[in-house]
C-alpha atoms as a PDB file:
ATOM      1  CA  UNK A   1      25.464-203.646 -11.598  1.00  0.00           C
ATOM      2  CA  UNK A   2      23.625-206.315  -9.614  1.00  0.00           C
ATOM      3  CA  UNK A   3      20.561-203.649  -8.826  1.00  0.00           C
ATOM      4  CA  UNK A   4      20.868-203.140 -12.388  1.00  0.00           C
ATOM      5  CA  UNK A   5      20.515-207.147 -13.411  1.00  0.00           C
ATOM      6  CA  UNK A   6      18.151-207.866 -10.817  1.00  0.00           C
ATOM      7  CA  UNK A   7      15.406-204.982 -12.835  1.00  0.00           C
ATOM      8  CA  UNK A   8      16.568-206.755 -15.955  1.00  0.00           C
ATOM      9  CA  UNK A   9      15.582-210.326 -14.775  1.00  0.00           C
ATOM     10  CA  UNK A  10      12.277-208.801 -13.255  1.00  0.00           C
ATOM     11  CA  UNK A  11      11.214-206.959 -16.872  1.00  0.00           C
ATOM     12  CA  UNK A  12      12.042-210.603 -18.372  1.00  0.00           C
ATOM     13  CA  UNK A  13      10.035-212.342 -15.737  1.00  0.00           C
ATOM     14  CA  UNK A  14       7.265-210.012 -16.826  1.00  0.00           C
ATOM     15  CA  UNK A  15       7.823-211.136 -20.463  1.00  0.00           C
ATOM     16  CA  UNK A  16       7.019-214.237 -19.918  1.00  0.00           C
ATOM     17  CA  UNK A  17      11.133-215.279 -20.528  1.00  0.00           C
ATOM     18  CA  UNK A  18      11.990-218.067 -17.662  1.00  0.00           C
ATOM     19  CA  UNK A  19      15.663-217.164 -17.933  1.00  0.00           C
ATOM     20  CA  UNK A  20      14.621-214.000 -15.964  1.00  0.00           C
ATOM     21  CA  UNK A  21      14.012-216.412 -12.527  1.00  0.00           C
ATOM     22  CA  UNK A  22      17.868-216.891 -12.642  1.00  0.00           C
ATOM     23  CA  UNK A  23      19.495-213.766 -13.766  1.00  0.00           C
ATOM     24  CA  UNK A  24      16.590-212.167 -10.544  1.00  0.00           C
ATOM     25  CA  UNK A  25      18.005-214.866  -8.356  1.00  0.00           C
ATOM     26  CA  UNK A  26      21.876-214.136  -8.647  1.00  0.00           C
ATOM     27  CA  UNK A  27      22.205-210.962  -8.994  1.00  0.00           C
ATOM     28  CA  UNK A  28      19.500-210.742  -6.374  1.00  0.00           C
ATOM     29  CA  UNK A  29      21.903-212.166  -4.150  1.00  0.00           C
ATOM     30  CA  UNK A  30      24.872-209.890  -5.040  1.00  0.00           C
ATOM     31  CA  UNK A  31      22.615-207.027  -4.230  1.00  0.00           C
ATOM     32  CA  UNK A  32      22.158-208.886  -0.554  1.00  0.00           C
ATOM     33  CA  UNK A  33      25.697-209.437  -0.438  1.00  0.00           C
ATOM     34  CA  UNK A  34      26.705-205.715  -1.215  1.00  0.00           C
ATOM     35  CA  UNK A  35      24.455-204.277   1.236  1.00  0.00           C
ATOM     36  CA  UNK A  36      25.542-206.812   3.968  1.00  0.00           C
ATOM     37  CA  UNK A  37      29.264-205.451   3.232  1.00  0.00           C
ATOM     38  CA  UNK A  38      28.071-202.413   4.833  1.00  0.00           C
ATOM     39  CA  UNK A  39      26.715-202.876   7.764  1.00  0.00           C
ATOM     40  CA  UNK A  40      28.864-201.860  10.696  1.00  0.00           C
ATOM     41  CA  UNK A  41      31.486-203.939  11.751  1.00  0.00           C
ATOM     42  CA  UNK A  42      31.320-206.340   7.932  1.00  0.00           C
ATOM     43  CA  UNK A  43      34.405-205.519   6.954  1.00  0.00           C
ATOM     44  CA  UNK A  44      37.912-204.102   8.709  1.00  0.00           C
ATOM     45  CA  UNK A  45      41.543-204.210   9.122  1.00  0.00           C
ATOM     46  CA  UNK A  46      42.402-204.027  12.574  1.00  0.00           C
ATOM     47  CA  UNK A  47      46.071-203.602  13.288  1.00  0.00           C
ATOM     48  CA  UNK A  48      48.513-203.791  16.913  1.00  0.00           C
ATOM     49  CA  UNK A  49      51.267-204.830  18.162  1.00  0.00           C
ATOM     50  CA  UNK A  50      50.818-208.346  17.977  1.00  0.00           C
ATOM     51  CA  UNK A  51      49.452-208.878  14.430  1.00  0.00           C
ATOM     52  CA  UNK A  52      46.676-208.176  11.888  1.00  0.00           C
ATOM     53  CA  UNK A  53      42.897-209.213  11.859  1.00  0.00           C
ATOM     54  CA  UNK A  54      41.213-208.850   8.337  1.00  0.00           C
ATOM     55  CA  UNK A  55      37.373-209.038   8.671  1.00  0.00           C
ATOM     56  CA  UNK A  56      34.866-209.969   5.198  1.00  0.00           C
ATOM     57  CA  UNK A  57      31.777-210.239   5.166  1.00  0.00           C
ATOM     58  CA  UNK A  58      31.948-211.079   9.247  1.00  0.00           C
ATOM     59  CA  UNK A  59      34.510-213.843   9.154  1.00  0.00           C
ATOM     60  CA  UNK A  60      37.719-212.723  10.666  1.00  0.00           C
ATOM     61  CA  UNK A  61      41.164-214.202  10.187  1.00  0.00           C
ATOM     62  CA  UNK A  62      43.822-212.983  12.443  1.00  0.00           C
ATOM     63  CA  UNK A  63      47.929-213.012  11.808  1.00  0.00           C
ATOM     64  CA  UNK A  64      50.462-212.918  14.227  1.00  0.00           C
ATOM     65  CA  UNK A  65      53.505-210.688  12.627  1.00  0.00           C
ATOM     66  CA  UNK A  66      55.996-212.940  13.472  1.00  0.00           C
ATOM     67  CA  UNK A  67      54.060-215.725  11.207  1.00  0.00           C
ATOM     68  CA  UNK A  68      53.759-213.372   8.128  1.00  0.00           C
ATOM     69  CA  UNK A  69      57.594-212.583   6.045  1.00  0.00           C
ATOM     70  CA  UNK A  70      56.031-209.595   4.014  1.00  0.00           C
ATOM     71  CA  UNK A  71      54.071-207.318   2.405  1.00  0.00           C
ATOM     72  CA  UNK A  72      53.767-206.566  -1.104  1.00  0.00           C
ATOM     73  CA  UNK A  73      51.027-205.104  -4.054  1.00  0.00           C
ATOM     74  CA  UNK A  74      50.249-207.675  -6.831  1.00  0.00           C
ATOM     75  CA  UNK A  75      47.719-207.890  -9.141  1.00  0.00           C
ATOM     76  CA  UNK A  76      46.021-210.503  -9.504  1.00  0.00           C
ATOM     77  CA  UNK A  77      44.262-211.062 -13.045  1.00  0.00           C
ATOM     78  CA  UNK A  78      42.510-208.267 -12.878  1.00  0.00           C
ATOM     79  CA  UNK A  79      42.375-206.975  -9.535  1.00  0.00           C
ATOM     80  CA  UNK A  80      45.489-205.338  -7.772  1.00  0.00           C
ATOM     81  CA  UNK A  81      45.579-206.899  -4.085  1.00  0.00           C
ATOM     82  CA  UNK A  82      48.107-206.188  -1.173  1.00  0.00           C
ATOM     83  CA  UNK A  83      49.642-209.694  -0.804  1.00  0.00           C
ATOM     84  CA  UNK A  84      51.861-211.451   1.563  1.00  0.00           C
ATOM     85  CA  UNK A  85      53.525-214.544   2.204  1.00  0.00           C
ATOM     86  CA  UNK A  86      53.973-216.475   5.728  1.00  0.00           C
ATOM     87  CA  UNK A  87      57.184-217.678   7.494  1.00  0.00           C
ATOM     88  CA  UNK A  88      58.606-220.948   6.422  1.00  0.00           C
ATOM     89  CA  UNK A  89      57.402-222.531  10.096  1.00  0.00           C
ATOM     90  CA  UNK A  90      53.452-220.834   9.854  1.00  0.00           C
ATOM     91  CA  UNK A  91      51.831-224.899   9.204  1.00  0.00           C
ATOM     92  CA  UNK A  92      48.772-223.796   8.602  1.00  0.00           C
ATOM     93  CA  UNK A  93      47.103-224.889   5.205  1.00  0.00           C
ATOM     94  CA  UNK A  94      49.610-225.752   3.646  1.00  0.00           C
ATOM     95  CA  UNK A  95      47.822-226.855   0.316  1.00  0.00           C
ATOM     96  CA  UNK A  96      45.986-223.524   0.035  1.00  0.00           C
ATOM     97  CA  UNK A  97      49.385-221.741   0.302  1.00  0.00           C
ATOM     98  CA  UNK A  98      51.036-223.576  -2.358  1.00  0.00           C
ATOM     99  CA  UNK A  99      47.861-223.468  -4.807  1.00  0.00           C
ATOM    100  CA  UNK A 100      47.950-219.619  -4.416  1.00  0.00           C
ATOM    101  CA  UNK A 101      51.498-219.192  -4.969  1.00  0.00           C
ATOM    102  CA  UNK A 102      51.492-221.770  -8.242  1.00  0.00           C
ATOM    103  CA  UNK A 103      48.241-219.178  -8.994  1.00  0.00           C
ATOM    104  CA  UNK A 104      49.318-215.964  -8.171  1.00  0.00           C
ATOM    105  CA  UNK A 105      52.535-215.963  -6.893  1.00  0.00           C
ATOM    106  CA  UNK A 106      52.145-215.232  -3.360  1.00  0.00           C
ATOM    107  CA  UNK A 107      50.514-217.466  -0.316  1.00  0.00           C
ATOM    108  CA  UNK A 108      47.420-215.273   0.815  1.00  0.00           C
ATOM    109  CA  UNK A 109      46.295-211.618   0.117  1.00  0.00           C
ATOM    110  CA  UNK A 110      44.029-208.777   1.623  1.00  0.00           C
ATOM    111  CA  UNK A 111      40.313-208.891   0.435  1.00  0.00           C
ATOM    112  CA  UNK A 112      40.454-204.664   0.553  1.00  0.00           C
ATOM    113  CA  UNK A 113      42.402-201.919   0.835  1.00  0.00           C
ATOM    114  CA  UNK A 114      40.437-200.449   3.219  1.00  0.00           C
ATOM    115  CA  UNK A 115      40.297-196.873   1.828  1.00  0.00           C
ATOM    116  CA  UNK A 116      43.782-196.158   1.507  1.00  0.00           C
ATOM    117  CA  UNK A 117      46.039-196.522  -2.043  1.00  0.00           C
ATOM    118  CA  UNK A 118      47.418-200.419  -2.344  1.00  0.00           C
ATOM    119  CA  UNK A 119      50.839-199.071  -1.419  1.00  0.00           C
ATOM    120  CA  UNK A 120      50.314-197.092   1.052  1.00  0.00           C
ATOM    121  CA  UNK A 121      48.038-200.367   3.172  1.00  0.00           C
ATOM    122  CA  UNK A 122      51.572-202.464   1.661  1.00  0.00           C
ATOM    123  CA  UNK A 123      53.781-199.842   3.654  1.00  0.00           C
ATOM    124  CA  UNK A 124      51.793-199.112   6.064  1.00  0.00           C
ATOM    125  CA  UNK A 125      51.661-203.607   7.266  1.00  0.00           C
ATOM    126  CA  UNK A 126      55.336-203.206   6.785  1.00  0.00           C
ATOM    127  CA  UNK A 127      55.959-200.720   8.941  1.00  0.00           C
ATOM    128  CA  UNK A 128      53.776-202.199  11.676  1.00  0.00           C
ATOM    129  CA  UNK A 129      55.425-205.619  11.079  1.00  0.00           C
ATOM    130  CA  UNK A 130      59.358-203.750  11.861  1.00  0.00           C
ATOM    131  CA  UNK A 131      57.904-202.314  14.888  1.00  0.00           C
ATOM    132  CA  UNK A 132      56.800-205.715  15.936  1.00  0.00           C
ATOM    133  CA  UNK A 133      60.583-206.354  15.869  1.00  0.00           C
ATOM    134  CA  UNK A 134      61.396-203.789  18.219  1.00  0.00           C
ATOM    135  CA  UNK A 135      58.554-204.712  20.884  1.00  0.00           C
END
């Protein structure tokens, strides 16, 4: 769509319409943005026995299990996203937490699904966070 926009806002450039600078501009930039997404290494889900680390657009958070209660499919306006909620003594950002569960119902969520169906990646965290249990 973006690739799309961008031609759009170059033909109005070219007809003399000034709007066409912006619409170039922003959906310029979503075109960057899409093709950054998939260069190696942009985006992942990297799972062991410790925790999680979720990667986007090369800014990795990481989880601990033992900070995260569970894992659960939502969706979220409309976009379904594997959610989860953290452990009543996880203290960090506290304010973010409680805006997204007054907003969606849940404290933090996956950016992807990585390839696989929303509840199998829900299942699949689950299992890995019972096995952290056992370890």
């Amino acid at each position: 769509m973006c690739v799309g926009f961008s031609i759009i806002g170059g033909w109005m450039i070219q007809s003399g319409e000034r709007m066409g600078w912006m619409c170039l501009v922003v959906f310029g930039i979503g075109v960057l943005v899409a093709l950054l997404s998939l260069m190696p290494n942009a985006t992942y889900l990297r799972l062991d026995s410790e925790g999680f680390t979720m990667c986007s657009m090369y800014r990795a958070h990481s989880f601990r299990w033992a900070d995260v209660s569970g894992f659960a499919v939502r969706r979220v306006f409309t976009n379904t996203m594997v959610m989860f909620n953290f452990e009543p003594a996880y203290v960090r950002t506290p304010g973010l937490r409680s805006f997204n569960v007054e907003l969606v119902g849940f404290e933090a969520g996956l950016p992807d699904n990585y390839g696989l169906k929303h509840q199998e990646l829900a299942d699949l965290l689950n299992r890995f966070k019972e096995a952290s249990h056992g370890a």
